[in-house]
Protein backbone atom coordinates (compact mmCIF):
# COMPACT_ATOMS: atom_id res chain seq x y z
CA UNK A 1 -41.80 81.65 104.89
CA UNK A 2 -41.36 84.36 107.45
CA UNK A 3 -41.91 87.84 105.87
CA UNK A 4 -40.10 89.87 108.70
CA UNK A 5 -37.91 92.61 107.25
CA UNK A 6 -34.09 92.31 107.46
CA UNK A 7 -32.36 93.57 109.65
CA UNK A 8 -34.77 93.28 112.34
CA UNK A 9 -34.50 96.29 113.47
CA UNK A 10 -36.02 98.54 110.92
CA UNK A 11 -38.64 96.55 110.88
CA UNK A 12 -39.56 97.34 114.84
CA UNK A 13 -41.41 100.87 115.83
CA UNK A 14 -42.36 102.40 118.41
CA UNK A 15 -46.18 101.47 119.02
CA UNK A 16 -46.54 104.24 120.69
CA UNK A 17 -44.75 108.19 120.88
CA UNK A 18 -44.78 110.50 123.66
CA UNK A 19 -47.94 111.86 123.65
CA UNK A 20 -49.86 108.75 124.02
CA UNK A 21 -47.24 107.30 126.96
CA UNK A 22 -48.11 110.82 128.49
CA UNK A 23 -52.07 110.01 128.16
CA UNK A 24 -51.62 106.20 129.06
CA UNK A 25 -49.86 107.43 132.62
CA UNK A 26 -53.09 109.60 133.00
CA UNK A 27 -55.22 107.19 132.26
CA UNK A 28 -53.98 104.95 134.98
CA UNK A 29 -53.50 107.50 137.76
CA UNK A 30 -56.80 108.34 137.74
CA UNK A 31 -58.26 104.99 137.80
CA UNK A 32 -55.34 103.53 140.64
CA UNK A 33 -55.70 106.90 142.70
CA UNK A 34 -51.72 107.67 144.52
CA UNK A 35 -51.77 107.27 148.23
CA UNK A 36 -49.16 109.10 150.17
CA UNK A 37 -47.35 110.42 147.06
CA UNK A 38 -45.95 107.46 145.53
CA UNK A 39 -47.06 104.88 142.90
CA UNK A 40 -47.45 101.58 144.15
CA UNK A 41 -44.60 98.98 143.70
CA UNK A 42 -45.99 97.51 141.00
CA UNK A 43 -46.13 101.05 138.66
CA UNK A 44 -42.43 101.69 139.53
CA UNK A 45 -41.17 98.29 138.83
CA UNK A 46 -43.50 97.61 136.01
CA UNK A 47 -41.52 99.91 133.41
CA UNK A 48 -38.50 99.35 135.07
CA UNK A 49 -38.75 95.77 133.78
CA UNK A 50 -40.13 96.70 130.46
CA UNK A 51 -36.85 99.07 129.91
CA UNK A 52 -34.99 96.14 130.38
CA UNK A 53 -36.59 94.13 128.45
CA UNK A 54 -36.35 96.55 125.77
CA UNK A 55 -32.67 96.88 126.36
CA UNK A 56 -31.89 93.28 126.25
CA UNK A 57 -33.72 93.14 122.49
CA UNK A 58 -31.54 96.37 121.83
CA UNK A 59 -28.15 94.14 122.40
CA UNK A 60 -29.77 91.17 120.85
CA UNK A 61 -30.65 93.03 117.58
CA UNK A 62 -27.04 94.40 117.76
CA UNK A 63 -24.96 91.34 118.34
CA UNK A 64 -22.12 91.17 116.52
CA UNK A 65 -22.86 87.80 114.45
CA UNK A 66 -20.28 86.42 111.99
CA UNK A 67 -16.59 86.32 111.76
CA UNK A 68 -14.89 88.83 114.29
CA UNK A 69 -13.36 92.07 112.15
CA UNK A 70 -11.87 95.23 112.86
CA UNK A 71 -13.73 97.97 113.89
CA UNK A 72 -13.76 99.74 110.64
CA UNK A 73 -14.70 96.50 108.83
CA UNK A 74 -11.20 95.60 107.57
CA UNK A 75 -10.09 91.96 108.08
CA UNK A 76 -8.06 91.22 111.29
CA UNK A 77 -4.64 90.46 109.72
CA UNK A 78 -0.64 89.32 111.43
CA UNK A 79 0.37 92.29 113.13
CA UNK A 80 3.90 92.96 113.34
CA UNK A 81 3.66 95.92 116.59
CA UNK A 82 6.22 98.88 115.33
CA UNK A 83 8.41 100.60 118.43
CA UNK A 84 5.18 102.61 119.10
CA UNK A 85 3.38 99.39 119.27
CA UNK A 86 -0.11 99.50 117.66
CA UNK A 87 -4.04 99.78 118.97
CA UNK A 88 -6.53 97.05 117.29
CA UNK A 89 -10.33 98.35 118.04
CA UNK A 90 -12.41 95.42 117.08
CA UNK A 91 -16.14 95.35 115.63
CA UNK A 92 -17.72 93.92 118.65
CA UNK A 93 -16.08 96.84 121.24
CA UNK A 94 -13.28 94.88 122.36
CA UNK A 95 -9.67 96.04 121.58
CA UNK A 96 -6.04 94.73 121.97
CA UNK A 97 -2.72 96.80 122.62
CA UNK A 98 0.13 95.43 121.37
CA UNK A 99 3.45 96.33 122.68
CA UNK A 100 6.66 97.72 120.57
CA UNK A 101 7.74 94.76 118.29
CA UNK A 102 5.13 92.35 119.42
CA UNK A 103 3.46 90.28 116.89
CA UNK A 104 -0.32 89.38 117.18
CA UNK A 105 -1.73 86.66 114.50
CA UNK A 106 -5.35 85.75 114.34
CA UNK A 107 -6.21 81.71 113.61
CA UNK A 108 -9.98 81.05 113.20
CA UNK A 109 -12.91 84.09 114.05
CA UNK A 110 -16.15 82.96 114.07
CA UNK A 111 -19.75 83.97 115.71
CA UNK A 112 -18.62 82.26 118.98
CA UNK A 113 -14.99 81.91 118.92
CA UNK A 114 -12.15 83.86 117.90
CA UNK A 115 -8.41 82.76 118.32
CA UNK A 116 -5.55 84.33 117.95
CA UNK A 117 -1.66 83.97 118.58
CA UNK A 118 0.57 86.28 120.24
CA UNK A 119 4.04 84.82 119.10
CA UNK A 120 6.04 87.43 120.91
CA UNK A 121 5.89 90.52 122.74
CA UNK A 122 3.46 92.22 124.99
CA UNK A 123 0.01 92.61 124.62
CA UNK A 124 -3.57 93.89 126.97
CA UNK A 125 -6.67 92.51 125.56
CA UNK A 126 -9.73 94.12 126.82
CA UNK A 127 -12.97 91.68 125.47
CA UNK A 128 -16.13 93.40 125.52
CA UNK A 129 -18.36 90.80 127.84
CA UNK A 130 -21.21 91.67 125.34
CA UNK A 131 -19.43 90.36 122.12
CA UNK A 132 -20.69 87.10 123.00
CA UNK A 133 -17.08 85.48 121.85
CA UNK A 134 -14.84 83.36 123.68
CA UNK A 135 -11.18 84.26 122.85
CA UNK A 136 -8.45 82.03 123.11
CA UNK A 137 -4.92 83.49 122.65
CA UNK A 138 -2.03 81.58 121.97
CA UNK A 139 0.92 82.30 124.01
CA UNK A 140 3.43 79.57 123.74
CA UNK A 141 3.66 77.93 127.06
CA UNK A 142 -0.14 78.34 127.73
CA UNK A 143 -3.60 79.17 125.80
CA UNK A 144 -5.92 81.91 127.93
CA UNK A 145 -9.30 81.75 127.36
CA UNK A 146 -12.05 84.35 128.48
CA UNK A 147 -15.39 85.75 127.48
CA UNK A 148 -15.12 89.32 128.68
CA UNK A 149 -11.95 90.56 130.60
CA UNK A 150 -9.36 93.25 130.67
CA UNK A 151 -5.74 91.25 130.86
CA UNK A 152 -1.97 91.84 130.02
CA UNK A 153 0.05 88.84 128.23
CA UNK A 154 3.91 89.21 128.23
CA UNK A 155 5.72 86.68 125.96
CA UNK A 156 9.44 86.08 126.48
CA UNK A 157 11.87 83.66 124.84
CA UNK A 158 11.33 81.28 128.18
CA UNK A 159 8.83 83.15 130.11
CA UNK A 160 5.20 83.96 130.09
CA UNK A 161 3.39 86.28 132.34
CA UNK A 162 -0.50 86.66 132.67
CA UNK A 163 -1.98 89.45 134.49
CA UNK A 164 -5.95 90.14 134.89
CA UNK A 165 -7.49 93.95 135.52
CA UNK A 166 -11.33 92.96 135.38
CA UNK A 167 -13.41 89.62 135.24
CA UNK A 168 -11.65 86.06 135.11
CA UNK A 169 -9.74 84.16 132.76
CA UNK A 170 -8.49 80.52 132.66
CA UNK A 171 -5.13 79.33 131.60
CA UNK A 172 -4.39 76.03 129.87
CA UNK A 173 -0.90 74.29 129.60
CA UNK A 174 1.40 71.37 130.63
CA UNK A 175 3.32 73.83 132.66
CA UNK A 176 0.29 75.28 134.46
CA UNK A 177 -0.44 73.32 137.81
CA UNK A 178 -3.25 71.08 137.17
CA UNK A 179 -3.15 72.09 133.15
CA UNK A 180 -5.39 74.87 134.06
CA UNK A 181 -5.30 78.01 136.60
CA UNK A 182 -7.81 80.46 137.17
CA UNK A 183 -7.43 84.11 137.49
CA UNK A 184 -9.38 86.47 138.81
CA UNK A 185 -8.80 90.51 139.01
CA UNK A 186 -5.63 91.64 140.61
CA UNK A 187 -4.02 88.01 140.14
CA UNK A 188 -1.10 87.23 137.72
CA UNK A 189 0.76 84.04 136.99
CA UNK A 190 4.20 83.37 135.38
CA UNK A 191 5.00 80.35 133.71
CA UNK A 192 8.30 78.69 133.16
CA UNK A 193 10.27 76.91 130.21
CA UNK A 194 13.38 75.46 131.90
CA UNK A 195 14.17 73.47 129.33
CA UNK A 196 14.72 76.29 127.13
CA UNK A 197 16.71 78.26 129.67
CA UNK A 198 19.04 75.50 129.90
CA UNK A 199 19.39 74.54 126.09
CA UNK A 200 20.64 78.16 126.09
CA UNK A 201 23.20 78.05 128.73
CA UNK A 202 25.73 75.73 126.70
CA UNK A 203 26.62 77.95 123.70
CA UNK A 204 30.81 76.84 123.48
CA UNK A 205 32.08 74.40 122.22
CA UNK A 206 30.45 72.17 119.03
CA UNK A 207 27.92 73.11 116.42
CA UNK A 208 26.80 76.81 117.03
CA UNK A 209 23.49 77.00 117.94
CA UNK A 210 20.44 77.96 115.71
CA UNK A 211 20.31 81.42 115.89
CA UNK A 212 17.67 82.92 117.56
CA UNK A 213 14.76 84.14 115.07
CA UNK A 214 14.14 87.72 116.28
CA UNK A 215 17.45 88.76 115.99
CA UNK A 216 19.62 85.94 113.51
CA UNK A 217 23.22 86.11 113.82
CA UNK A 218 25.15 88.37 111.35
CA UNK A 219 26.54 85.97 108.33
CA UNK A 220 30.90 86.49 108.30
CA UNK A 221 31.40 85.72 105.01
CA UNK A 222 34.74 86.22 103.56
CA UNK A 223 33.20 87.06 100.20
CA UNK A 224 32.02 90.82 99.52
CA UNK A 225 28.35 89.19 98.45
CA UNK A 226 27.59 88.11 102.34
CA UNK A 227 27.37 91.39 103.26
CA UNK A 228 25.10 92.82 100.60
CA UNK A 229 23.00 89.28 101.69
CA UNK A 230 23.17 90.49 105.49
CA UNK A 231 21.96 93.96 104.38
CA UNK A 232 18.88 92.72 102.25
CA UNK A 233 17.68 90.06 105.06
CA UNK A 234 17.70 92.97 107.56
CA UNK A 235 15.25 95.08 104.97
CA UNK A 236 12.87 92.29 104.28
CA UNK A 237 12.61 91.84 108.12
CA UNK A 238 12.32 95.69 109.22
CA UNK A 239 9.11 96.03 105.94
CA UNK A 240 8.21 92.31 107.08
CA UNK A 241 7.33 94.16 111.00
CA UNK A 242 6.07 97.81 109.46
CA UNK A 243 3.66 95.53 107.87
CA UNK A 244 4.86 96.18 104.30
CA UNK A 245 4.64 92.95 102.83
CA UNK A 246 4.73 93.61 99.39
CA UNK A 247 7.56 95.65 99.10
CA UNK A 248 9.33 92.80 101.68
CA UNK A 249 8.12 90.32 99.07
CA UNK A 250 9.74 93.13 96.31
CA UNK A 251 12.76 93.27 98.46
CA UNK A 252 13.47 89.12 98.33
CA UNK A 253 11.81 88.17 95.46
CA UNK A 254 10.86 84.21 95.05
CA UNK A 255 14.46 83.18 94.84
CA UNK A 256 15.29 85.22 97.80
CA UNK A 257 12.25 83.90 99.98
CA UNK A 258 13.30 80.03 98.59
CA UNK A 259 16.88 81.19 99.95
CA UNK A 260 16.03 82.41 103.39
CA UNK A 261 13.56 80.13 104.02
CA UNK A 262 17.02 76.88 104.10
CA UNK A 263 18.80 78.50 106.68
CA UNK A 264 16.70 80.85 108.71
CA UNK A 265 14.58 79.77 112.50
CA UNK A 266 11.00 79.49 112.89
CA UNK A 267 10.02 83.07 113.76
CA UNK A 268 11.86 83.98 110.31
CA UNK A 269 10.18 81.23 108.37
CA UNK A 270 6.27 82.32 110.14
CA UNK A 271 7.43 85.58 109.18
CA UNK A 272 8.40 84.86 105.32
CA UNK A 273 5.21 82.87 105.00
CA UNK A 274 3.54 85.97 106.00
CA UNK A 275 5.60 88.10 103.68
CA UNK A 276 4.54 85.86 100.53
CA UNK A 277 0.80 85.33 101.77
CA UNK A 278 0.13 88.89 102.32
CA UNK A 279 1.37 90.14 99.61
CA UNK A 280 -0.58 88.10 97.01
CA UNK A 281 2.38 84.83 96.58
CA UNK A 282 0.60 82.63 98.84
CA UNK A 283 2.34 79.48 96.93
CA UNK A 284 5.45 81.22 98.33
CA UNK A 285 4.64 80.62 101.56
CA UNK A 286 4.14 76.69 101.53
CA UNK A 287 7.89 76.98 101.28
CA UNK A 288 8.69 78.30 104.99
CA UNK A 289 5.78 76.94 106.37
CA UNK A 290 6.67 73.46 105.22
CA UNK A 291 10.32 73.71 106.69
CA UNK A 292 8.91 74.64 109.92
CA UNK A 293 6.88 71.47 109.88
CA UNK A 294 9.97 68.88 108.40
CA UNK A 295 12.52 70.44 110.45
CA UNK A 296 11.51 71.86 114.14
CA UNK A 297 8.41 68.66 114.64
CA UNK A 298 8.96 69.44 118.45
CA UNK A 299 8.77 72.95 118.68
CA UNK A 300 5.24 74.37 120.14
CA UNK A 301 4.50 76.19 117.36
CA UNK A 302 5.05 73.22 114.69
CA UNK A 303 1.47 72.55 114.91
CA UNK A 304 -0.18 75.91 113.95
CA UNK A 305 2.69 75.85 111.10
CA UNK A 306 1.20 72.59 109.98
CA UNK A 307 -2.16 74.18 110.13
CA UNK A 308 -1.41 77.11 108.37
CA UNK A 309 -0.01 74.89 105.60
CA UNK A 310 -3.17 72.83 105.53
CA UNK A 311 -5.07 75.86 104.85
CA UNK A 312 -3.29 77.57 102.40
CA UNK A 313 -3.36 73.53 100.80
CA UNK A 314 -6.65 73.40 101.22
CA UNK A 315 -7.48 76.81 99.14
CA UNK A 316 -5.96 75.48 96.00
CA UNK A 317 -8.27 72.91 94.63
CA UNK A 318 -5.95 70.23 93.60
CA UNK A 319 -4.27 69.72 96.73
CA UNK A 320 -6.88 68.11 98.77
CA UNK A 321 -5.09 65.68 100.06
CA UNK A 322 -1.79 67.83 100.80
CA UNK A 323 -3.95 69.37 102.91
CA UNK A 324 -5.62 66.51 104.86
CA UNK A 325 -1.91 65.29 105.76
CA UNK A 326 -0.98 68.84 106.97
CA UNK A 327 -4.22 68.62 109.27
CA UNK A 328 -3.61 65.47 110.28
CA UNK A 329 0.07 66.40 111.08
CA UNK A 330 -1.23 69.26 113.28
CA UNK A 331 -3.18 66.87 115.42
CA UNK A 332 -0.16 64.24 115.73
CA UNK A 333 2.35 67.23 117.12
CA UNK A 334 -0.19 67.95 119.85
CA UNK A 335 -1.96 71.50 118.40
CA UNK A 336 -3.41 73.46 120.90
CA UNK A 337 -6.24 72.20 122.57
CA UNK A 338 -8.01 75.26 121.58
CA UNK A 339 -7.19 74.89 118.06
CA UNK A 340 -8.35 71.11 118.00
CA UNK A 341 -12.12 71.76 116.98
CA UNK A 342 -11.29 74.14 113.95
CA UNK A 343 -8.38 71.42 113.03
CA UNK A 344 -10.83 68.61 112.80
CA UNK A 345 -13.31 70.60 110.62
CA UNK A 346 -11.08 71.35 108.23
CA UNK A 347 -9.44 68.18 107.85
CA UNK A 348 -12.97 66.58 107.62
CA UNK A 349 -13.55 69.51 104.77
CA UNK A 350 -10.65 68.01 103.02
CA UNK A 351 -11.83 64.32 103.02
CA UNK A 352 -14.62 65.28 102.08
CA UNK A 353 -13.05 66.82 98.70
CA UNK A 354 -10.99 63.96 98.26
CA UNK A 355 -13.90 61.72 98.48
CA UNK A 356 -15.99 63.78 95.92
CA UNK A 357 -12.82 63.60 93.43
CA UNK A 358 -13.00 59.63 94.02
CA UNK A 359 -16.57 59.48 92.75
């Protein structure tokens, strides 16, 4: 068994201190004598090499290993950006920007991977090249993927635009040319959804449309009560994006999130799932989550719904197989390529339970 201290780096010194570098130098000036003022190639280069060495064990001993947090060692949680927008400062250097009202979710962090969706809004990532992560962020109508960078993502209700500062990213989607693009700095891309921009052109005659989930239509009730109902949705909502869960959970109450959750669109329900799983109800959110995944199969974001609800499945012990369907769902509606790996693991985590309660 090895018997080196952890963490390694209070267990390295300094073989030698200043003095004895001074004498060392001495020692070899006067037995390679200087010609012409200069030490030969080899002297100069020599420590060079050795400082950069010594610089590559200094990031190595550093290296940010583990599950990606916040800079301050807090868990990365949903962000809901307020009109100032917010600043996340990461533990491994990097940092994202989120614009006013722009909601940033993380999926799976690990020692080499950390995902993330941005569901709407504006964002600028800037990954620190020596994290040693790959990020993959979520935007809708395309995944970007990098390993150190500086880009801007800007996420509309039919429209996605990707700009890079500094190194190179690749983006991922049906809609991209090729399914992937590569960017380099100073390059941007925008992507398209046409069949969302014309779905929203028709909005006469026939059933009203599904109102959008950022801002839901107003209810017209005749009765007094549908106003006092308008007035509480719009509280949960405004808490919901200050990120003040619990008193948004205080503010519906179970009933109220059971309520919401029949007649509301999918931001809403990702939104009440988050109100009910951050604030300690996390059976709560099965609810939304659930209705996301019966009801809108062929929206984009169906499948990290069904993932979502395969996790939170997956943390309650009975429910093994609840979860395994969820998982498997995730796959069938086409989850992010990016996603995929971490889908499969924790579907083959929830055999594996099953199989153990079979024994």
């Amino acid at each position: 068994m090895s018997q080196l201290k952890y963490p390694l780096k209070d267990g390295l010194q300094d073989p030698a201190d200043e003095a004895a570098v001074s004498r060392m130098w001495q020692a070899v000036d006067a037995r390679f004598p200087r010609r012409g003022g200069g030490r030969s190639p080899f002297l100069v280069f020599g420590p060079l090499a050795a400082v950069a060495a010594g610089v590559a064990l200094v990031a190595l001993l550093h290296h940010d290993s583990g599950p990606l947090r916040l800079a301050d060692g807090g868990a990365i949680v949903a962000v809901d950006a307020p009109q100032a927008g917010a600043r996340l400062a990461m533990s491994d250097g990097s940092s994202v920007e989120l614009g006013a009202g722009a909601r940033f979710e993380p999926i799976e962090s690990s020692a080499s991977s950390f995902i993330a969706v941005l569901e709407r809004g504006d964002a600028s990532f800037d990954v620190n090249p020596g994290g040693g992560r790959r990020w993959q962020i979520e935007c809708g109508l395309a995944t970007v993927e990098v390993v150190g960078t500086r880009f801007t993502c800007a996420r509309g209700r039919d429209r996605l635009h990707v700009a890079v500062e500094r190194g190179i990213v690749l983006v991922r989607g049906e809609r991209v040319v090729n399914h992937v693009r590569r960017l380099t700095a100073g390059e941007s891309l925008d992507i398209l959804d046409e069949t969302a921009a014309a779905a929203e052109a028709p909005a006469g005659a026939g059933e009203a449309p599904v109102a959008p989930a950022l801002a839901p239509a107003p209810e017209r009730a005749p009765a007094d009560n549908g106003s006092v109902r308008t007035t509480a949705a719009l509280t949960w909502r405004e808490l919901a994006r200050s990120g003040h869960h619990r008193e948004a959970f205080a503010t519906l109450g179970t009933q109220g999130i059971r309520r919401e959750s029949k007649r509301l669109g999918i931001a809403d329900l990702f939104a009440l799932a988050d109100v009910a799983r951050l604030s300690g109800h996390p059976t709560e959110a099965v609810g939304p989550l659930q209705r996301i995944v019966d009801n809108f199969p062929k929206d984009r974001q169906a499948p990290l719904a069904a993932f979502a609800l395969g996790r939170l499945q997956l943390d309650d012990p009975n429910q093994p197989s609840a979860a395994a369907a969820s998982f498997s769902r995730a796959l069938e509606m086409g989850a992010p390529q990016s996603l995929r790996d971490a889908v499969r693991a924790r579907l083959t985590e929830a055999q594996a339970r099953i199989r153990s309660e079979q024994r």
